[in-house]
N, C-alpha and C. Protein backbone atom coordinates (compact mmCIF):
# COMPACT_ATOMS: atom_id res chain seq x y z
N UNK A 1 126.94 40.36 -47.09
CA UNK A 1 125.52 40.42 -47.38
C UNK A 1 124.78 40.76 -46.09
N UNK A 2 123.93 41.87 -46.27
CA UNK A 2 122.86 42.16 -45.02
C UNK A 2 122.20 40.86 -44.50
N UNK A 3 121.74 40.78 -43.81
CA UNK A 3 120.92 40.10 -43.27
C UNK A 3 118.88 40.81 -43.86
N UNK A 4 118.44 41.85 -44.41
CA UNK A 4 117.19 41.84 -44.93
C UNK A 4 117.88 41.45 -46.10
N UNK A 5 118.74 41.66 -46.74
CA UNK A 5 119.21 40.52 -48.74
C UNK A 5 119.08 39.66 -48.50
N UNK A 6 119.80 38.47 -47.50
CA UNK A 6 119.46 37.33 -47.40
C UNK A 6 117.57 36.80 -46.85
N UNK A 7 116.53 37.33 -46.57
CA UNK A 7 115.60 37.67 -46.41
C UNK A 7 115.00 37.69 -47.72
N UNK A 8 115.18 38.19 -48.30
CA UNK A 8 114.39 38.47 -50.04
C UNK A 8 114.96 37.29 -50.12
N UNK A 9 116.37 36.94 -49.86
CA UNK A 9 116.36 35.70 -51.32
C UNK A 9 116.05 34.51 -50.26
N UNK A 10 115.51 34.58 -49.28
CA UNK A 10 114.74 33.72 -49.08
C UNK A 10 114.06 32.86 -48.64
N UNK A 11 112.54 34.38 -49.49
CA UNK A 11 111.25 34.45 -49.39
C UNK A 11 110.75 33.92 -50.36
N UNK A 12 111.14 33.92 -51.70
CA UNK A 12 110.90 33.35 -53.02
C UNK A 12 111.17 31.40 -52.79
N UNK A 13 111.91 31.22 -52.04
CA UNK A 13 112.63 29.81 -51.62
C UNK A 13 111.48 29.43 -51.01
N UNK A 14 111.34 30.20 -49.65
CA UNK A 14 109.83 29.36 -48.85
C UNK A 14 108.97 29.32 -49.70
N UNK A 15 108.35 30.16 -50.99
CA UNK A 15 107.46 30.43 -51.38
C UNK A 15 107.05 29.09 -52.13
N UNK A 16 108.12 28.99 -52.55
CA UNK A 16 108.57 27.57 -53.94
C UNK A 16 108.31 26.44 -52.97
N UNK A 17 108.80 25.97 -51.97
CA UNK A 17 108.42 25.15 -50.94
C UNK A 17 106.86 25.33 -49.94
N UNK A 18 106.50 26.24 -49.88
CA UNK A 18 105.16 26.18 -49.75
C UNK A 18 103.92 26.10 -50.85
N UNK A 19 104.62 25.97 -51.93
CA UNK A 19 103.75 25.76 -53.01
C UNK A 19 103.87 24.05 -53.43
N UNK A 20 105.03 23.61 -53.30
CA UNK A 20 105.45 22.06 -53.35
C UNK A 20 104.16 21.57 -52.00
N UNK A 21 104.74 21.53 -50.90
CA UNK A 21 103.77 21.38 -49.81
C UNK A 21 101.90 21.05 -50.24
N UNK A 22 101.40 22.48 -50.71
CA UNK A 22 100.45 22.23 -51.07
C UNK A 22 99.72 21.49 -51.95
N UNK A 23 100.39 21.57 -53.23
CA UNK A 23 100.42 20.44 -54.46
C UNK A 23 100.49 18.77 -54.08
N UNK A 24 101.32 18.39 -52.87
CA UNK A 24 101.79 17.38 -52.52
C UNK A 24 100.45 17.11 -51.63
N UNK A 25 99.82 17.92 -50.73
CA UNK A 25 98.28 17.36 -50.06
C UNK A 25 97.70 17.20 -50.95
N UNK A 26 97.41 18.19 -51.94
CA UNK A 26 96.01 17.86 -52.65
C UNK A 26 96.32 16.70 -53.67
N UNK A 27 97.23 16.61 -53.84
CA UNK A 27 97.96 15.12 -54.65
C UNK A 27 97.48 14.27 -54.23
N UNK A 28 97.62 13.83 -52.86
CA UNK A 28 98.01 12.67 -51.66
C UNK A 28 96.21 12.28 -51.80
N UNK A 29 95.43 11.16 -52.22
CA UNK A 29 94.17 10.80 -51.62
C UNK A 29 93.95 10.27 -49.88
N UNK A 30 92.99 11.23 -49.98
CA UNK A 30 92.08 10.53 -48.92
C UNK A 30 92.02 9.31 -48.72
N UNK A 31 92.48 8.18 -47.43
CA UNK A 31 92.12 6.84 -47.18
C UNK A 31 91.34 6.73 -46.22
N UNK A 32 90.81 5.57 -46.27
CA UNK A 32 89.94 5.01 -45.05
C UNK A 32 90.21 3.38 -44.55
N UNK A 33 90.20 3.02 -43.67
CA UNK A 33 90.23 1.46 -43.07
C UNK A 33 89.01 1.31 -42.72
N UNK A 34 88.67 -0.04 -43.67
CA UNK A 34 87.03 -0.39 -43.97
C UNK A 34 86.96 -1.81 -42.88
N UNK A 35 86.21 -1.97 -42.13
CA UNK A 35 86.08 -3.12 -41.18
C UNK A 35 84.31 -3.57 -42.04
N UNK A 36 84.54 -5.18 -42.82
CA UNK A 36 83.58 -5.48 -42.83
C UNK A 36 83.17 -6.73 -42.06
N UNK A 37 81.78 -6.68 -41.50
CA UNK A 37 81.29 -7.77 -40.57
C UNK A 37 80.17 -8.71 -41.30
N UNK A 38 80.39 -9.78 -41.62
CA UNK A 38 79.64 -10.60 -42.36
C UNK A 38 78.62 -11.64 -41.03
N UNK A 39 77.37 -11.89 -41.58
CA UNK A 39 76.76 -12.40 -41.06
C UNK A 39 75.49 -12.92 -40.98
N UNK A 40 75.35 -14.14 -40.63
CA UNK A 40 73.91 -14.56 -40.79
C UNK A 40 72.85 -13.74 -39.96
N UNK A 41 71.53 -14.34 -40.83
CA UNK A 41 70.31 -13.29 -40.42
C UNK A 41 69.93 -13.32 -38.78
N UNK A 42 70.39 -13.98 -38.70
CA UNK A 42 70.50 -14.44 -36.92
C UNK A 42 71.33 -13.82 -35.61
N UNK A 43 72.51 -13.35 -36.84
CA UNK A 43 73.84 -12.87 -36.18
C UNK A 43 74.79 -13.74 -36.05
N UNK A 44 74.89 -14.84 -36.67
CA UNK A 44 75.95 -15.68 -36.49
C UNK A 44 76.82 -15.06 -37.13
N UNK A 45 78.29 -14.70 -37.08
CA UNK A 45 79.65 -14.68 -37.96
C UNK A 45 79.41 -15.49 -39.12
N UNK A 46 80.10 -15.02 -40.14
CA UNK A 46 80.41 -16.84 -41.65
C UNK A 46 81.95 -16.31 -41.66
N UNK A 47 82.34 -17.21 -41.41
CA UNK A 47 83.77 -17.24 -41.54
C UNK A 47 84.17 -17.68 -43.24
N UNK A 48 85.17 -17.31 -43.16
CA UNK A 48 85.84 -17.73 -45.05
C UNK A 48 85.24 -17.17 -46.30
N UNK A 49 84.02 -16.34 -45.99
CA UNK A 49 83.21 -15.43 -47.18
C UNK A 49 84.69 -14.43 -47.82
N UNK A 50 84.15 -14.41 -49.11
CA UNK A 50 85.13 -13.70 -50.15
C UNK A 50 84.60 -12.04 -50.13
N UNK A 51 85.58 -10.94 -49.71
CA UNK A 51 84.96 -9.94 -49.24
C UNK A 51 85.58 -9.03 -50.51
N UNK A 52 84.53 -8.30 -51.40
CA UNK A 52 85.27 -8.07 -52.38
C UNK A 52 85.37 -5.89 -52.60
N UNK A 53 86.36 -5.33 -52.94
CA UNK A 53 86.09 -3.89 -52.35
C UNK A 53 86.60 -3.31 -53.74
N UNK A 54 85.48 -2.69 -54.46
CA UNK A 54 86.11 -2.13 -55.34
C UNK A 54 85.99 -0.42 -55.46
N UNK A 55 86.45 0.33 -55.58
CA UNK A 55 86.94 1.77 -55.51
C UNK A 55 86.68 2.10 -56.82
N UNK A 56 85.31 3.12 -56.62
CA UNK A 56 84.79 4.06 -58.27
C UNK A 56 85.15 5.72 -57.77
N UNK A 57 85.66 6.32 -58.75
CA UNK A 57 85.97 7.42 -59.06
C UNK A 57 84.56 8.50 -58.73
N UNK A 58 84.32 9.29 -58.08
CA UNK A 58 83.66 10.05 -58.25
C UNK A 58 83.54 11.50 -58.07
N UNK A 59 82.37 12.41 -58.46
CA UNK A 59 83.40 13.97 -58.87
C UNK A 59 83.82 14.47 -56.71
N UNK A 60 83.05 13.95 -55.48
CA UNK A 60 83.81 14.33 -54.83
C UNK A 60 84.94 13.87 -54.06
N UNK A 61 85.44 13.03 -54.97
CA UNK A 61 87.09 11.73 -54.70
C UNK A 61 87.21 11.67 -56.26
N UNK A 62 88.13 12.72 -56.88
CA UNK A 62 88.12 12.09 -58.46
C UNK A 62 89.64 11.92 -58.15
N UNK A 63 89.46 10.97 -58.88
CA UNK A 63 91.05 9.82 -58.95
C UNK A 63 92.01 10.88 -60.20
N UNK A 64 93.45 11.09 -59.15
CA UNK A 64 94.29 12.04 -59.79
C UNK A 64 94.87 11.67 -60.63
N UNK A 65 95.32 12.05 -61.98
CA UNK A 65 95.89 11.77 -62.97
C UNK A 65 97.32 11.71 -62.50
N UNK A 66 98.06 12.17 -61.22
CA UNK A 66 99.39 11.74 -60.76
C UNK A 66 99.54 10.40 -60.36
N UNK A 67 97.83 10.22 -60.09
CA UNK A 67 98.31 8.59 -59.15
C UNK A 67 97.78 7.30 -60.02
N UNK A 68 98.45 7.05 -61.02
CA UNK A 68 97.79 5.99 -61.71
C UNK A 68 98.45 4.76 -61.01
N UNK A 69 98.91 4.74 -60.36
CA UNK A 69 99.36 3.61 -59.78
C UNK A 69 98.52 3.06 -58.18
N UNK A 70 96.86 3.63 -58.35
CA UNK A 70 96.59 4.11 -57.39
C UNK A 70 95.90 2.58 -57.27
N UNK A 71 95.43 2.03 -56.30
CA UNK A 71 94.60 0.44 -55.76
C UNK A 71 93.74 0.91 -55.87
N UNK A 72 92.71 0.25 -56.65
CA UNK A 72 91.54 0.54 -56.43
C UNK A 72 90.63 -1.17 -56.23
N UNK A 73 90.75 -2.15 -56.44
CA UNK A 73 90.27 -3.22 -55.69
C UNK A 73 91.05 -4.17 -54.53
N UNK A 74 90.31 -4.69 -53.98
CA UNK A 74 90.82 -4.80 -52.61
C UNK A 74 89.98 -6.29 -52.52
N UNK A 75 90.48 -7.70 -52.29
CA UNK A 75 90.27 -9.10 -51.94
C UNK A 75 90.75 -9.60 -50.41
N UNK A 76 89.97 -10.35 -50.10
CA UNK A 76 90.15 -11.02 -48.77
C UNK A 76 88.78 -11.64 -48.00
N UNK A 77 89.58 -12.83 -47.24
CA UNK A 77 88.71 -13.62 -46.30
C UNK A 77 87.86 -13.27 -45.05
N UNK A 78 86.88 -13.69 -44.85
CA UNK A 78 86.94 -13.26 -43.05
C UNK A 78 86.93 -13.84 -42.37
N UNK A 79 87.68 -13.50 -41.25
CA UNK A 79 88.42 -14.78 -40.12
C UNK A 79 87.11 -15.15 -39.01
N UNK A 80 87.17 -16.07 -38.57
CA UNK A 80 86.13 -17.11 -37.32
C UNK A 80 85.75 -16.24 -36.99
N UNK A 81 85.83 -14.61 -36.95
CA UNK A 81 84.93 -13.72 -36.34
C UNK A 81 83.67 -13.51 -37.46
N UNK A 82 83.97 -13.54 -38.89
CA UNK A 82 83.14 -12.71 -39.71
C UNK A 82 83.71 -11.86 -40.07
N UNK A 83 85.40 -11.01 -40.01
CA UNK A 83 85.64 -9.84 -39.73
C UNK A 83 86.84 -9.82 -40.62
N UNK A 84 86.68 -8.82 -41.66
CA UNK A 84 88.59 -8.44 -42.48
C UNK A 84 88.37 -6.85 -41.84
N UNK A 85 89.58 -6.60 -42.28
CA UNK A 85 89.72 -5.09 -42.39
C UNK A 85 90.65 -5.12 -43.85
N UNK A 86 90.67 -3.62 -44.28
CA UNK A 86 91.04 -3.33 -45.86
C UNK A 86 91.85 -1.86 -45.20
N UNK A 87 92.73 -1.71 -44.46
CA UNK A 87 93.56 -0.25 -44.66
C UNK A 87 94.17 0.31 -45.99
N UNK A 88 93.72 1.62 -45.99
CA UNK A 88 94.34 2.22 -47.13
C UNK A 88 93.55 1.91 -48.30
N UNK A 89 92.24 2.15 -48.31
CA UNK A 89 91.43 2.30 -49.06
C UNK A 89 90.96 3.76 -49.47
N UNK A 90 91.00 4.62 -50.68
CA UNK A 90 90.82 5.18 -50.86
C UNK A 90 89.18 5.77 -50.68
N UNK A 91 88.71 7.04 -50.14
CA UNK A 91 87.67 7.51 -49.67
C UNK A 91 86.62 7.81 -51.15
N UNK A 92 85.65 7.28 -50.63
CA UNK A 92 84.81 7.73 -52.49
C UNK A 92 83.79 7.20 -51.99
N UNK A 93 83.29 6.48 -53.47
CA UNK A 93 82.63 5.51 -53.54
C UNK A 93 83.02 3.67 -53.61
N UNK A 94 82.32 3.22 -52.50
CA UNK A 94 83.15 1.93 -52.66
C UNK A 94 81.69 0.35 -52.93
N UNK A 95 82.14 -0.17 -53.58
CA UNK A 95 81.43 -1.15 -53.83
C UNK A 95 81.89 -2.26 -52.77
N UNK A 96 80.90 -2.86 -52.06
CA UNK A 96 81.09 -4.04 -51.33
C UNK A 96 80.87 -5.61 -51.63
N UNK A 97 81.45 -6.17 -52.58
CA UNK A 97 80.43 -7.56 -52.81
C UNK A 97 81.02 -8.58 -51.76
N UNK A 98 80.05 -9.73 -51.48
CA UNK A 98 80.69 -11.01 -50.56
C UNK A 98 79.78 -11.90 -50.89
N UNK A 99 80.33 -12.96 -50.61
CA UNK A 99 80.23 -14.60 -51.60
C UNK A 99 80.83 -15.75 -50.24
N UNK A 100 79.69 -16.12 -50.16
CA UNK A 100 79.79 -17.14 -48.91
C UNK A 100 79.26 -18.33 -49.99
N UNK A 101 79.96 -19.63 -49.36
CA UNK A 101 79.13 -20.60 -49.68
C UNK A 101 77.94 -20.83 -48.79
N UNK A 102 76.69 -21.23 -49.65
CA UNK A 102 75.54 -21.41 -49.06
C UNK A 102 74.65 -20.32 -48.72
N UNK A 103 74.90 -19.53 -49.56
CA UNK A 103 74.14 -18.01 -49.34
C UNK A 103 74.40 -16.97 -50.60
N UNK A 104 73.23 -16.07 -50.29
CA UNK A 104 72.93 -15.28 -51.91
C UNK A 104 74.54 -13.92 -51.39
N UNK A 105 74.75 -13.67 -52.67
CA UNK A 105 75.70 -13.09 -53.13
C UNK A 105 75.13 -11.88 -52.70
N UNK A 106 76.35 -11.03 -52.00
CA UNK A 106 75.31 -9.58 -51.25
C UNK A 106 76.15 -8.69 -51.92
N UNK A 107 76.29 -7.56 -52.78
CA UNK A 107 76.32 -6.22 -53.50
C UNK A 107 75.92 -4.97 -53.28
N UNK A 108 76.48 -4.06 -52.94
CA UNK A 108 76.02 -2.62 -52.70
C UNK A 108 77.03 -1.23 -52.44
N UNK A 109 76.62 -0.59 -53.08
CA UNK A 109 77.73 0.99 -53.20
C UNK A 109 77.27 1.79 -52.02
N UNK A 110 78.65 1.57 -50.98
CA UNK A 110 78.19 2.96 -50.01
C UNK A 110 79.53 3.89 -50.11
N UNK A 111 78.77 5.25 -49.31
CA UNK A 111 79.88 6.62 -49.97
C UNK A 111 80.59 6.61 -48.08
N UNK A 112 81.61 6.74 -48.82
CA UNK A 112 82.68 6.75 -47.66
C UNK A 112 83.34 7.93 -47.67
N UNK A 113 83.51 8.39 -46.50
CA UNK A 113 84.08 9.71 -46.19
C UNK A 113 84.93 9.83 -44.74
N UNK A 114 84.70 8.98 -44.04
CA UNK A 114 85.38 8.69 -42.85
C UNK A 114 86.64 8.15 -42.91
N UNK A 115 87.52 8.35 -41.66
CA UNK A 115 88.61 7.49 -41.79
C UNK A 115 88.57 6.24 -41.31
N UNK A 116 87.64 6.02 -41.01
CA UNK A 116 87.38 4.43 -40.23
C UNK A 116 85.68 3.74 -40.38
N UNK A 117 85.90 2.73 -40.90
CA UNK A 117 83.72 2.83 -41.24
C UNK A 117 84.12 1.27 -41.20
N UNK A 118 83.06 0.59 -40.18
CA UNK A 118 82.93 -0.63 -40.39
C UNK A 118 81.31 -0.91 -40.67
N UNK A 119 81.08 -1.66 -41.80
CA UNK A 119 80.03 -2.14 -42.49
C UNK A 119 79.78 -3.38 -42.29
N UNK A 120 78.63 -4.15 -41.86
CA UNK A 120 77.63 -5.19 -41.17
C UNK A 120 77.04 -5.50 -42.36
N UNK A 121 76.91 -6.53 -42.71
CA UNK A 121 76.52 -7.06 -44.13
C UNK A 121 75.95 -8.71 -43.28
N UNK A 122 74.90 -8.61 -43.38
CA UNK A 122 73.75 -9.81 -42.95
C UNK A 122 73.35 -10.41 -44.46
N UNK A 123 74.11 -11.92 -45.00
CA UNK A 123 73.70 -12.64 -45.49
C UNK A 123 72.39 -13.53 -45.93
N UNK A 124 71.34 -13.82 -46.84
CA UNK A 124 70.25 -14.83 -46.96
C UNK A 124 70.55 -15.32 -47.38
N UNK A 125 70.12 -17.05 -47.02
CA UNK A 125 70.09 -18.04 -47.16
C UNK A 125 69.30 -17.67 -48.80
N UNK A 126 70.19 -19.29 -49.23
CA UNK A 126 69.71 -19.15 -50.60
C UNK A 126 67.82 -19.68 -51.09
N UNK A 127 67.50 -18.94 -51.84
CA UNK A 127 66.31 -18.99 -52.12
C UNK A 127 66.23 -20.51 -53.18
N UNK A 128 65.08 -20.81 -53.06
CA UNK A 128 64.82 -21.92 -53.76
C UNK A 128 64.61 -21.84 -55.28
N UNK A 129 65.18 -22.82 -55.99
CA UNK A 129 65.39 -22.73 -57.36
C UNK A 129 63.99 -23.48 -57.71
N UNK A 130 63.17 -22.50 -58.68
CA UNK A 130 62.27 -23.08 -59.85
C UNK A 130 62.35 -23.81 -60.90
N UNK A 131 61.89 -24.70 -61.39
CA UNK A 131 61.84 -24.85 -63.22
C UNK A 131 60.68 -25.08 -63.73
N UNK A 132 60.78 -24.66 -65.23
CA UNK A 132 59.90 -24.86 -66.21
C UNK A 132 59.25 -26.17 -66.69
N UNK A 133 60.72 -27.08 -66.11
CA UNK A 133 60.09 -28.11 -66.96
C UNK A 133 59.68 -29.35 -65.18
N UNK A 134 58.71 -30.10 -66.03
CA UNK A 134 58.28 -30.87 -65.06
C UNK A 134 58.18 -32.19 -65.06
């Protein structure tokens, strides 16, 4: 066999493997490592707040029908600093909730696109309860 025959047969080979290649990135999601910093209005750290991360689908991160096995919520504490980290969080839209004792429950969707984003989340003290009856 020539050496340009072996050439044709393979060019069709790389071709098939550079087409695997590509399929396999655009497969693969986007992650990010989320650093959240919890804290009183003062700046104190709260240590032991419940840091809660949930991952919504959206059209520019749409969740691939290859990866149903994909994480999309994410639980954990934060240590005497105020501080978790969450690696391997998928890039989108991510919901942040946290739940300290002794303080209002904090909630909010930010769009993530970075590979590294740490988010500062300043806690209030709980507001005073009303009633009707007297």
């Amino acid at each position: 066999m020539r050496s340009h025959d072996r050439f044709r047969c393979a060019l069709p080979i790389a071709a098939l493997i550079l087409a695997a290649l590509t399929a396999v990135t655009l497969w693969a999601e986007a992650e990010t490592k989320i650093t959240v910093e919890v804290k009183t209005l003062a700046g104190r750290p709260i240590d032991r707040a419940e840091v809660i991360l949930h991952w919504n689908a959206n059209p520019k991160h749409p969740r691939n029908s290859f990866a149903k096995n994909l994480r999309t919520q994410f639980e954990s504490r934060t240590d005497q600093e105020g501080k978790v980290s969450f690696p391997g969080v998928p890039q989108g839209s991510i919901r942040i909730q946290v739940n300290a004792h002794g303080f209002q429950t904090f909630g909010q969707i930010y769009d993530i696109d970075e590979e590294e984003k740490t988010v500062e989340v300043k806690l209030n003290p709980p507001q005073q309860q009303y009633s009707s009856h007297q």
